[in-house]
Protein backbone atom coordinates (compact mmCIF):
# COMPACT_ATOMS: atom_id res chain seq x y z
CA UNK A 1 99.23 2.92 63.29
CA UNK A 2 98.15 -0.48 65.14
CA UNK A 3 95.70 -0.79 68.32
CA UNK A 4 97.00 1.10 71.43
CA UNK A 5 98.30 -1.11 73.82
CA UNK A 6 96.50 -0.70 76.86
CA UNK A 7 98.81 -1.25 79.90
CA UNK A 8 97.70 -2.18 84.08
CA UNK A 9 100.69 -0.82 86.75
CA UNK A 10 100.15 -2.38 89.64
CA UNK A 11 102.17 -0.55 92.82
CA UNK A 12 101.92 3.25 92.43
CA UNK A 13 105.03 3.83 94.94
CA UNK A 14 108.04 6.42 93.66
CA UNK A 15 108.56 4.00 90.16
CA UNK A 16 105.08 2.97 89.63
CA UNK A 17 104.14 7.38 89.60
CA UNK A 18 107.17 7.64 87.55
CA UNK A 19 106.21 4.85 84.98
CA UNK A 20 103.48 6.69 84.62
CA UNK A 21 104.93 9.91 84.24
CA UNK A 22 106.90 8.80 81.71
CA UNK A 23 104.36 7.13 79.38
CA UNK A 24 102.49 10.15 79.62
CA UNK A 25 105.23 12.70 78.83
CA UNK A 26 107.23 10.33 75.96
CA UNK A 27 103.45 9.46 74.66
CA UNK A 28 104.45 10.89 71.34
CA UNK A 29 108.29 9.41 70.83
CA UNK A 30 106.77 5.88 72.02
CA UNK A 31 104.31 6.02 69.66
CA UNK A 32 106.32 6.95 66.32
CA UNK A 33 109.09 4.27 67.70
CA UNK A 34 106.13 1.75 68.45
CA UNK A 35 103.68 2.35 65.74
CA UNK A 36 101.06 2.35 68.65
CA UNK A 37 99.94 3.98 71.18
CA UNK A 38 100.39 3.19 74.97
CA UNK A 39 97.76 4.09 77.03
CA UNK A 40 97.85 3.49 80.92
CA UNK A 41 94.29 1.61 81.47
CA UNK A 42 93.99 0.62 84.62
CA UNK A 43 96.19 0.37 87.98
CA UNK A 44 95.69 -1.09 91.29
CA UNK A 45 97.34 0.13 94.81
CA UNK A 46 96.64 -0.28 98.10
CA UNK A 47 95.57 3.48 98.86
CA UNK A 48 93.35 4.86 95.96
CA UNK A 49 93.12 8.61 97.48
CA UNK A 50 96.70 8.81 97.81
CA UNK A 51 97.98 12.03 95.82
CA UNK A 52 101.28 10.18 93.42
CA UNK A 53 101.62 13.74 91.66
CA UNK A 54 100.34 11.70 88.19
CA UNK A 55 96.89 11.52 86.51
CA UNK A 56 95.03 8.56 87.03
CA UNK A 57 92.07 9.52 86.22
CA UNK A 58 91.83 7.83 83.07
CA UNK A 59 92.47 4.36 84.35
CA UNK A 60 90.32 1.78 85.97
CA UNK A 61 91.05 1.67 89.64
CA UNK A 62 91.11 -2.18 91.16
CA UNK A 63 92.12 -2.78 94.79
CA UNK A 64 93.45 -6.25 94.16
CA UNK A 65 96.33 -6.11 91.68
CA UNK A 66 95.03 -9.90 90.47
CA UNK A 67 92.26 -8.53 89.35
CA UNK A 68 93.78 -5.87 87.56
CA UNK A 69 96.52 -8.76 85.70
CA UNK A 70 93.38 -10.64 84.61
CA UNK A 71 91.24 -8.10 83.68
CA UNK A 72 90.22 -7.63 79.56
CA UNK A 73 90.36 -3.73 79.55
CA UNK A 74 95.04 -4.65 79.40
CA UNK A 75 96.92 -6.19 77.18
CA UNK A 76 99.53 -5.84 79.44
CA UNK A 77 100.33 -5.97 83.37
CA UNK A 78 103.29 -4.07 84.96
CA UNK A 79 104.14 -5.76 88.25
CA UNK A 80 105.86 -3.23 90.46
CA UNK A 81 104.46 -4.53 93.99
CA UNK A 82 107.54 -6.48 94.79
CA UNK A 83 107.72 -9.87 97.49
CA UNK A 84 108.77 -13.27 95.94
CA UNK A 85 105.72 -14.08 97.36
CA UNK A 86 101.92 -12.93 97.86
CA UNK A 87 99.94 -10.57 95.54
CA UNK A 88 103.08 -9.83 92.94
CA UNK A 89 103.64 -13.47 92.28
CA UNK A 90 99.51 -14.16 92.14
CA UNK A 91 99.26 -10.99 89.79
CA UNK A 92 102.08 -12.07 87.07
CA UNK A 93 100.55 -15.59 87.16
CA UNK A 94 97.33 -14.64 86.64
CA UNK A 95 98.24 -12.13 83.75
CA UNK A 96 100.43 -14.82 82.41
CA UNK A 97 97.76 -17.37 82.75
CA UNK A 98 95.40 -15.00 80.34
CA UNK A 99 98.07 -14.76 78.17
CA UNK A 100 99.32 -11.24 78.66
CA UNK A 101 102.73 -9.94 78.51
CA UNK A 102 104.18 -9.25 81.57
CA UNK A 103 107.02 -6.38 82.63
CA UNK A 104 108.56 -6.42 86.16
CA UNK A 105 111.41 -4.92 88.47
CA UNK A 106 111.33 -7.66 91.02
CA UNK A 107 114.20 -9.13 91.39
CA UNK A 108 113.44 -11.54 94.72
CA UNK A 109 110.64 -12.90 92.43
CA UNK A 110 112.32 -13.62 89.44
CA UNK A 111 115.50 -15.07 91.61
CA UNK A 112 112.39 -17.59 93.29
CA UNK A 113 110.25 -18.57 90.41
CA UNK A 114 112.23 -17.01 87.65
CA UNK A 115 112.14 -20.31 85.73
CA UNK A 116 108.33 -21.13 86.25
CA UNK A 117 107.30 -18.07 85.42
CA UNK A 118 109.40 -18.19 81.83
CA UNK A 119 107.74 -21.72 80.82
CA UNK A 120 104.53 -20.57 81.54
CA UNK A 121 105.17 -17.20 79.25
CA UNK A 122 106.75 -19.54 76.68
CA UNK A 123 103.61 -21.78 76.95
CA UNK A 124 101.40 -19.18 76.51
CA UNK A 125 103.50 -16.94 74.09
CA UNK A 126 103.73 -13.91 75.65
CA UNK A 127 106.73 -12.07 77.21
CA UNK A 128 108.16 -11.99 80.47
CA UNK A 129 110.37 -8.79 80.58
CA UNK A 130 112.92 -7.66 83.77
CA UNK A 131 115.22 -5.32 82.56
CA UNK A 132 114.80 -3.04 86.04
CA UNK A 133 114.76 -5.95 88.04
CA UNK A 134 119.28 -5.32 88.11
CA UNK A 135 120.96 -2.23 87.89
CA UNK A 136 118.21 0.21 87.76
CA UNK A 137 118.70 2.44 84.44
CA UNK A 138 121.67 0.41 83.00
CA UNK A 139 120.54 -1.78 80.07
CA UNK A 140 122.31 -5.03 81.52
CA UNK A 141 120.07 -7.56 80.33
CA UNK A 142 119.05 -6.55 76.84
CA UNK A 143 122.92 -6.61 76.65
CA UNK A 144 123.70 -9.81 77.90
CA UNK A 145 120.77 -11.49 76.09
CA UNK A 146 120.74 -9.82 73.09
CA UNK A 147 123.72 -7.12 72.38
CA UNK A 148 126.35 -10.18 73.13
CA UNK A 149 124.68 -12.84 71.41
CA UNK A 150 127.42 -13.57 69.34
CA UNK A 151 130.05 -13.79 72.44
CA UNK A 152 130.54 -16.70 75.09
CA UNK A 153 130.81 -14.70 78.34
CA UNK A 154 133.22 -16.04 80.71
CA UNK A 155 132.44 -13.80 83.72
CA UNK A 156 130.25 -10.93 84.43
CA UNK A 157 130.52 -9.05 87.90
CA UNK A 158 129.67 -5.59 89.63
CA UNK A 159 128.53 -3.58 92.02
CA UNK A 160 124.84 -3.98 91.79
CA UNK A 161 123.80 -2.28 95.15
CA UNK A 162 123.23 1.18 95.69
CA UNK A 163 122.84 1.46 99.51
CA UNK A 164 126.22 -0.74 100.11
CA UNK A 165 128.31 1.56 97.23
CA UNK A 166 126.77 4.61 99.22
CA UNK A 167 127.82 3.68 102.97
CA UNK A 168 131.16 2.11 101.98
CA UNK A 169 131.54 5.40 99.61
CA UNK A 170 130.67 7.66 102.64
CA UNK A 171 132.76 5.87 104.86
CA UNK A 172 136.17 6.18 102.70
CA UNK A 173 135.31 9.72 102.02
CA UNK A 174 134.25 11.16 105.26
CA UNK A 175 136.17 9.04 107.84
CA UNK A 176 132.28 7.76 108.73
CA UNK A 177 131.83 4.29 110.83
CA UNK A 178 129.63 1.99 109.05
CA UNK A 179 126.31 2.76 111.72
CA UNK A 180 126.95 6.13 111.37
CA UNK A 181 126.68 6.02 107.43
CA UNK A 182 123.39 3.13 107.71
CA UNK A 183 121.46 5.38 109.88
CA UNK A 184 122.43 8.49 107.25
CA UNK A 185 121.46 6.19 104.34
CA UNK A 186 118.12 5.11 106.08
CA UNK A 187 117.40 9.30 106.09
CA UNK A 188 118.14 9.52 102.79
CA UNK A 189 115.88 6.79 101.97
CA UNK A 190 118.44 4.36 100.19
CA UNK A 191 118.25 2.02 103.01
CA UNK A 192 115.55 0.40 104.30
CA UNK A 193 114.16 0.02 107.98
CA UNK A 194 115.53 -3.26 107.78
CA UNK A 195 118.66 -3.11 105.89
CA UNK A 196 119.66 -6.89 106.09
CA UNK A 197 118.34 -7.49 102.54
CA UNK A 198 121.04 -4.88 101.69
CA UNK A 199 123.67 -4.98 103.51
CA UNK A 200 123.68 -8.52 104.16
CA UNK A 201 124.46 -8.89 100.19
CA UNK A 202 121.41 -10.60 99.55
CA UNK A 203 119.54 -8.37 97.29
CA UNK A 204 122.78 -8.22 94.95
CA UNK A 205 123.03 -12.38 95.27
CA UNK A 206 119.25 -12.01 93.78
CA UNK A 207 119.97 -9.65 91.11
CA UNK A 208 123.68 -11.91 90.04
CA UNK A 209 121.85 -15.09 89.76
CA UNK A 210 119.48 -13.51 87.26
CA UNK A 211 122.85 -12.25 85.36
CA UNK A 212 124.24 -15.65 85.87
CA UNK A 213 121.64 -17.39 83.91
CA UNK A 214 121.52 -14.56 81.42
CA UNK A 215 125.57 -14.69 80.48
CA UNK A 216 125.84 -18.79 80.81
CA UNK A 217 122.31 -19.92 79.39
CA UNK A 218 121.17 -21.87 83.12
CA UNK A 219 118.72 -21.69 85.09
CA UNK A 220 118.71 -19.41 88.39
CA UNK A 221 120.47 -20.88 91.26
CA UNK A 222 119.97 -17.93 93.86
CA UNK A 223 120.71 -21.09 96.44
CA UNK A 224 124.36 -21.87 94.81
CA UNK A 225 125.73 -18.39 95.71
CA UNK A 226 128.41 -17.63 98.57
CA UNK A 227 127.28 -14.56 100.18
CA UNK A 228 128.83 -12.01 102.24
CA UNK A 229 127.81 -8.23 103.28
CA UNK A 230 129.53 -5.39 104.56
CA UNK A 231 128.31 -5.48 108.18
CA UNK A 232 131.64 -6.14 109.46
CA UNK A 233 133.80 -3.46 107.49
CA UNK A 234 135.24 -1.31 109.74
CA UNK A 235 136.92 2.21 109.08
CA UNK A 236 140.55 0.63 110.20
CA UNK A 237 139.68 -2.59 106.56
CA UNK A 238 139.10 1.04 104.42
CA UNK A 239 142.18 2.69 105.99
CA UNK A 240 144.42 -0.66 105.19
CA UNK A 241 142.95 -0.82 102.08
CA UNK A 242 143.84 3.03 101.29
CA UNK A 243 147.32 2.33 102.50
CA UNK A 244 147.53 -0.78 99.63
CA UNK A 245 146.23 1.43 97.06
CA UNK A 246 142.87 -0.06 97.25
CA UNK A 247 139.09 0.30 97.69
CA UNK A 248 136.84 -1.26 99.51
CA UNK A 249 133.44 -2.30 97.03
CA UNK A 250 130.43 -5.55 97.73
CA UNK A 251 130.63 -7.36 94.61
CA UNK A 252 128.82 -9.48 92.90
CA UNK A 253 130.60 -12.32 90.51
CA UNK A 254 129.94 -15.23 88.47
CA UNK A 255 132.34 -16.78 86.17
CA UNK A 256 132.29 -19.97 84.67
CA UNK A 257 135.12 -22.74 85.63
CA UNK A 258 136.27 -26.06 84.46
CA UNK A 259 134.24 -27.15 87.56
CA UNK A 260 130.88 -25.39 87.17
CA UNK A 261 129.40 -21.93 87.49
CA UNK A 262 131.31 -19.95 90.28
CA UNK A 263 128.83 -17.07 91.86
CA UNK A 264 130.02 -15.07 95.08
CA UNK A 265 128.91 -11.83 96.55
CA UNK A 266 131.66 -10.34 99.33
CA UNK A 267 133.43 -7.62 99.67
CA UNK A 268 136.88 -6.83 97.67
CA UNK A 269 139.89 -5.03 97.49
CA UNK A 270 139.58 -3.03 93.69
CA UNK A 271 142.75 -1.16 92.57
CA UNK A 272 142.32 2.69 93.02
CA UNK A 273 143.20 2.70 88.95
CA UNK A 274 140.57 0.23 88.00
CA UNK A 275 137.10 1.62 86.54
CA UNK A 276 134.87 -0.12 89.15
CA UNK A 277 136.72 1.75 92.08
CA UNK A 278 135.87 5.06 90.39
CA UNK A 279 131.61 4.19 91.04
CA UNK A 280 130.63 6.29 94.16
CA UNK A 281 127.97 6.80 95.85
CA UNK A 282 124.44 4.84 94.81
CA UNK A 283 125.56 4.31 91.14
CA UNK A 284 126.34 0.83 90.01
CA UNK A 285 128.62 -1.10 87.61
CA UNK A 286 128.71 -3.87 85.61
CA UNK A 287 131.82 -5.67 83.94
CA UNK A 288 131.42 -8.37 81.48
CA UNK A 289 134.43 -10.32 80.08
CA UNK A 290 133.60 -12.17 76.86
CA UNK A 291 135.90 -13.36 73.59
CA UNK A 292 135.03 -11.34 71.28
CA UNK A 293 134.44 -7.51 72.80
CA UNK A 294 136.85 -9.00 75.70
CA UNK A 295 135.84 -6.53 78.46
CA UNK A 296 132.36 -4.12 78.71
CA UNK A 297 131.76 -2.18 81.48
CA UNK A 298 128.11 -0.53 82.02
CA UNK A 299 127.78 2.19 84.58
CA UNK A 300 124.58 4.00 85.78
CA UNK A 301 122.39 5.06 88.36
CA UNK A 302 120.86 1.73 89.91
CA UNK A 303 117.84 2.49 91.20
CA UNK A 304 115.35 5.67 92.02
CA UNK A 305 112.22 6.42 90.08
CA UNK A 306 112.99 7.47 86.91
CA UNK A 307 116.46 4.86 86.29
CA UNK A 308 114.16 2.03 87.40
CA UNK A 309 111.00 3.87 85.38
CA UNK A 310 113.41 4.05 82.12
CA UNK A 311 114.30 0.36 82.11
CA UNK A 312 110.10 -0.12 83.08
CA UNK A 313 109.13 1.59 80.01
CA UNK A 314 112.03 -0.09 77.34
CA UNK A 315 110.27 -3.43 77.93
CA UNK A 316 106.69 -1.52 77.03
CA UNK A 317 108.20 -0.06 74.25
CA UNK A 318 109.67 -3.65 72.98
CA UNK A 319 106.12 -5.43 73.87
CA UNK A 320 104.39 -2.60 71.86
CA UNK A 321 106.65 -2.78 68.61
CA UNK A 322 106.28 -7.19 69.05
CA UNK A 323 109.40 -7.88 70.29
CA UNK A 324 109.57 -11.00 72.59
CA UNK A 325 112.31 -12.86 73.39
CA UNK A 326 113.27 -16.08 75.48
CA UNK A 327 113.38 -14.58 78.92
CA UNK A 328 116.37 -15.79 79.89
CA UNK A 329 117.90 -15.67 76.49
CA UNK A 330 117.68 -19.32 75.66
CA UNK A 331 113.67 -22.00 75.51
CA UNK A 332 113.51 -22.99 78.96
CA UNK A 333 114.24 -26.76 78.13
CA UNK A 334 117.29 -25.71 77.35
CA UNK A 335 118.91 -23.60 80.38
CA UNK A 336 121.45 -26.26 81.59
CA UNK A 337 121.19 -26.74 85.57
CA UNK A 338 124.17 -25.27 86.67
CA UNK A 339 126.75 -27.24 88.50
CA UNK A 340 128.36 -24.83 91.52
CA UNK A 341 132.00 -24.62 91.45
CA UNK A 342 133.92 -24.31 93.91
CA UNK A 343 135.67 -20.75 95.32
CA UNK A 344 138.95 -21.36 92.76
CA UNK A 345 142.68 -20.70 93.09
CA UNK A 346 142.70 -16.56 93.65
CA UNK A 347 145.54 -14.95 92.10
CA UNK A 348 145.03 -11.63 94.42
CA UNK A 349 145.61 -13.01 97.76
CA UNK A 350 143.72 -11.99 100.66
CA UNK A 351 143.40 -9.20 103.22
CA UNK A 352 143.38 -10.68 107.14
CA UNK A 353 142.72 -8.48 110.24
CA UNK A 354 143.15 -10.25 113.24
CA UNK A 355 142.69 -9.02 116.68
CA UNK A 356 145.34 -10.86 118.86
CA UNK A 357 145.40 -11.69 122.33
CA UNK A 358 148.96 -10.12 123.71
CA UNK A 359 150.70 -13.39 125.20
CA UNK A 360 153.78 -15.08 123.94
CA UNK A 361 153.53 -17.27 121.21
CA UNK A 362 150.43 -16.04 119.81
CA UNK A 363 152.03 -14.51 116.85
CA UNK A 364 154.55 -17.85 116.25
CA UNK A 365 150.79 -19.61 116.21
CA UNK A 366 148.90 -17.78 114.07
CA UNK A 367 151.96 -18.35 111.53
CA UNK A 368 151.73 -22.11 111.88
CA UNK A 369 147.91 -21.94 111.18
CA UNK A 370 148.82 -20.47 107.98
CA UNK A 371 151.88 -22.27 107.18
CA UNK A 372 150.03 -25.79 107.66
CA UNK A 373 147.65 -24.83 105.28
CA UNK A 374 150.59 -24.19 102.67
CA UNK A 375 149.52 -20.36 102.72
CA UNK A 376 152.60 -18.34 101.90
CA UNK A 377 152.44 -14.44 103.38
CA UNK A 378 153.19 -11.24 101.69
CA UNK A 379 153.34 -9.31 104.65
CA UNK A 380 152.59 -8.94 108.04
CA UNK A 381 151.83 -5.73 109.58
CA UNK A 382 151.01 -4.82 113.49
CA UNK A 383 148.66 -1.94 114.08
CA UNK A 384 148.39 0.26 116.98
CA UNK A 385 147.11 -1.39 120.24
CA UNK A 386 143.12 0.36 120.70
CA UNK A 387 143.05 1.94 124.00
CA UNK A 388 145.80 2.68 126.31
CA UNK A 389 145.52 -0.95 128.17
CA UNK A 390 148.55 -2.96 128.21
CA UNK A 391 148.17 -6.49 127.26
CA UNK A 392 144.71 -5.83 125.04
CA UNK A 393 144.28 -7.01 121.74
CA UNK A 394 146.83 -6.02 119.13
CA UNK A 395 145.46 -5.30 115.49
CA UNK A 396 147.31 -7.90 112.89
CA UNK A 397 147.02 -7.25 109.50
CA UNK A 398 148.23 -10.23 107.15
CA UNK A 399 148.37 -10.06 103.31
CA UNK A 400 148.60 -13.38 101.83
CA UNK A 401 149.88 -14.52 97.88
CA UNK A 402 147.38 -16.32 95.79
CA UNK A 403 145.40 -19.18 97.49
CA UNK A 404 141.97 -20.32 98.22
CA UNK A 405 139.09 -19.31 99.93
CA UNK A 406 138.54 -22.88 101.27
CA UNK A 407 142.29 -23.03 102.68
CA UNK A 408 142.34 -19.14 104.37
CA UNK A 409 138.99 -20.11 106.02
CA UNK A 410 140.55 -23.42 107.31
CA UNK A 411 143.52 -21.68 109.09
CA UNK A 412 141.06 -18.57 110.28
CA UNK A 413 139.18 -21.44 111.63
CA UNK A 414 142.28 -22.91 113.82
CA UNK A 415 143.26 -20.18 114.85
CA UNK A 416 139.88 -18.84 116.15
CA UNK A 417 139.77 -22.36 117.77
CA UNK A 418 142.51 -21.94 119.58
CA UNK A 419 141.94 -18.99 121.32
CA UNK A 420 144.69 -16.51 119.75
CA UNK A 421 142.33 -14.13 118.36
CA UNK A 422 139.85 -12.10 120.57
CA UNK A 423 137.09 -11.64 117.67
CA UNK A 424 136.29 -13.08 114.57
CA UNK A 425 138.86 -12.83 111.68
CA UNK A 426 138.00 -10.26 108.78
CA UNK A 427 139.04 -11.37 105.23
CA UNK A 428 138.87 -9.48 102.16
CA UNK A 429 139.61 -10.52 98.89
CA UNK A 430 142.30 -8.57 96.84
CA UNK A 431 141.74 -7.86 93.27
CA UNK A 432 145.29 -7.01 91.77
CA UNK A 433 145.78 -4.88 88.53
């Protein structure tokens, strides 16, 4: 059996403990599989009395995690600090720099620097390892990069946030408004203080651009991706959708067109019978439609200590046995810059509630907004007036045929210009069977 390999975890929160936990506990198992030893050697946090419920007795205690990612008693640093910015980008450099492998589950970092921080592994030839940086437990990017080597991927898509799955989930399910469920989620801990990063869709926009470059071999483009979050889904969008025979789910997609590399994150309509409208709760899902295995969907629980620790400690376990591959699958020189495509042509149609000011004409306007744009309509349905008020806004729900984004978001436009509508539009893309 070779040298141990000595490991430094910096950030001792719930997956840092649990990294360690695990090392110590699969010791054994990692060591036959390895043919060395992993030993935890030193960590660095920002409170070193702080009971974690682990032993870290045994490892060298540094208060700045730099020091610990350049220091000779590691081979290699775990980076589990998180910030695109600060100490956790300093730290990976710096262990990078003194050519040590490097495993992390930040996402915002890797979405940032991603590329720099691959050429200076490959210049120093060590490995840069993510898998927990998307989807938590599920084994996404040793698939893309490795298990579908032999495919070309045409589009790979999900739900790759927890804390949006759970509130829409809870919302459907127990007839919950959205701040209702936030404030429960928040309790529960799968929301933060500030939940923008969630629920604005901007943590799963992080975590699609590093799937984009893994299934289409360029480099991130974090800043080519539409984004939308659930902040505006209300309880009467799930209701409609029920009524369809849909649900509700924030998705992230990327797909490649004969224009570029489409990526999008916004809520959809998913058929009831589909897979992806069977994930609940915090558990995510990952679809991947390629030519030879055609479609592969990976479901698991996508984030929490021990998912996040198990996808920590596969990248240890590959570092120890000498595996090291391309980060992104492919040198660096040769991730092609990606070209962004455009929204295309979507076959599904769209979900539109409007909230109409009750005057005459307003409906025989809102129809030539549409028809101008060459929109054709599958149905339009009126709701029930809120409140008891005559002459208030009347709910409007329109279901177009297949179109595009940039032509629905013209006519929503218009007709928000013109003063028909008494709030801003909600639109929904439809997934059909």
């Amino acid at each position: 059996m070779g040298e141990a390999l000595r490991v430094g975890v910096a950030g001792l929160g719930t997956v840092g403990a649990s990294v360690i936990r695990m090392l110590e506990t699969q010791s054994q198992a990692l060591a036959a599989r390895s043919g060395r030893a992993v030993r935890v050697t030193g960590v660095s946090a920002r409170d070193r009395t702080k009971d974690r419920g682990v032993d870290i007795a045994g490892a060298r205690f540094h208060e700045d995690p730099v020091e610990l990612a350049a220091s000779p008693d590691i081979d290699l640093f775990v980076e589990l600090i998180g910030g695109d910015e600060g100490p956790a980008r300093q730290a990976v450099e710096a262990a990078l720099d003194a050519r040590k492998s490097v495993v992390t589950a930040n996402k915002a970092l890797l979405a940032k620097h991603g590329l720099a921080l691959a050429a200076l592994a490959e210049a120093h030839g060590v490995a840069l390892a993510f898998e927990a940086s998307v989807a938590g437990g599920i084994p996404i990017v040793k698939t893309l990069r490795e298990g579908l080597a032999g495919n070309s991927i045409e589009r790979v898509y999900g739900i790759l946030n927890g804390t949006c799955n759970y509130i829409l989930s809870r919302m459907e399910t127990e007839n919950m408004p959205f701040d209702v469920c936030l404030k429960e989620a928040q309790n529960l801990g799968y929301a933060e203080a500030d939940p923008t990063f969630d629920i604005g869709g901007f943590d799963t926009a992080h975590k699609l651009a590093i799937l984009a470059s893994l299934a289409f071999g360029t480099k991130i483009a974090a800043d080519k991706i539409d984004v939308e979050g659930i902040e505006r889904i209300t309880l009467a969008d799930l209701r409609a959708a029920d009524e369809l025979g849909y649900r509700i789910k924030l998705l992230g997609v990327a797909q490649r067109t004969e224009h570029g590399i489409e990526q999008r994150v916004h809520p959809t309509m998913v058929p009831k019978s589909s897979a992806i409208a069977q994930v609940m709760g915090v558990t995510n899902a990952v679809t991947i439609d390629a030519d030879a295995v055609h479609e592969l969907t990976l479901v698991g629980p996508g984030a929490g200590g021990a998912a996040t620790a198990s996808a920590v400690v596969a990248d240890i376990s590959d570092i120890a046995k000498g595996v090291r591959s391309a980060p992104f699958g492919l040198p660096c020189a040769a991730l092609a810059t990606p070209t962004r495509g455009e929204m295309q042509r979507h076959e599904g149609g769209y979900y539109i509630r409007l909230s109409v000011h009750d005057r005459p004409g307003a409906m025989a306007a809102i129809a030539a907004r549409v028809a101008e744009r060459g929109i054709s309509l599958e149905s339009i349905v009126q709701r029930a007036r809120r409140g008891d008020s005559k002459g208030g806004p009347v709910p409007v729900v329109l279901i177009t045929y297949a179109t595009t984004e940039r032509l629905v978001r013209e006519a929503l436009d218009a007709i928000a210009a013109g003063g028909l509508v008494a709030e801003r539009p909600q639109m929904i893309r439809i997934e059909r069977e």
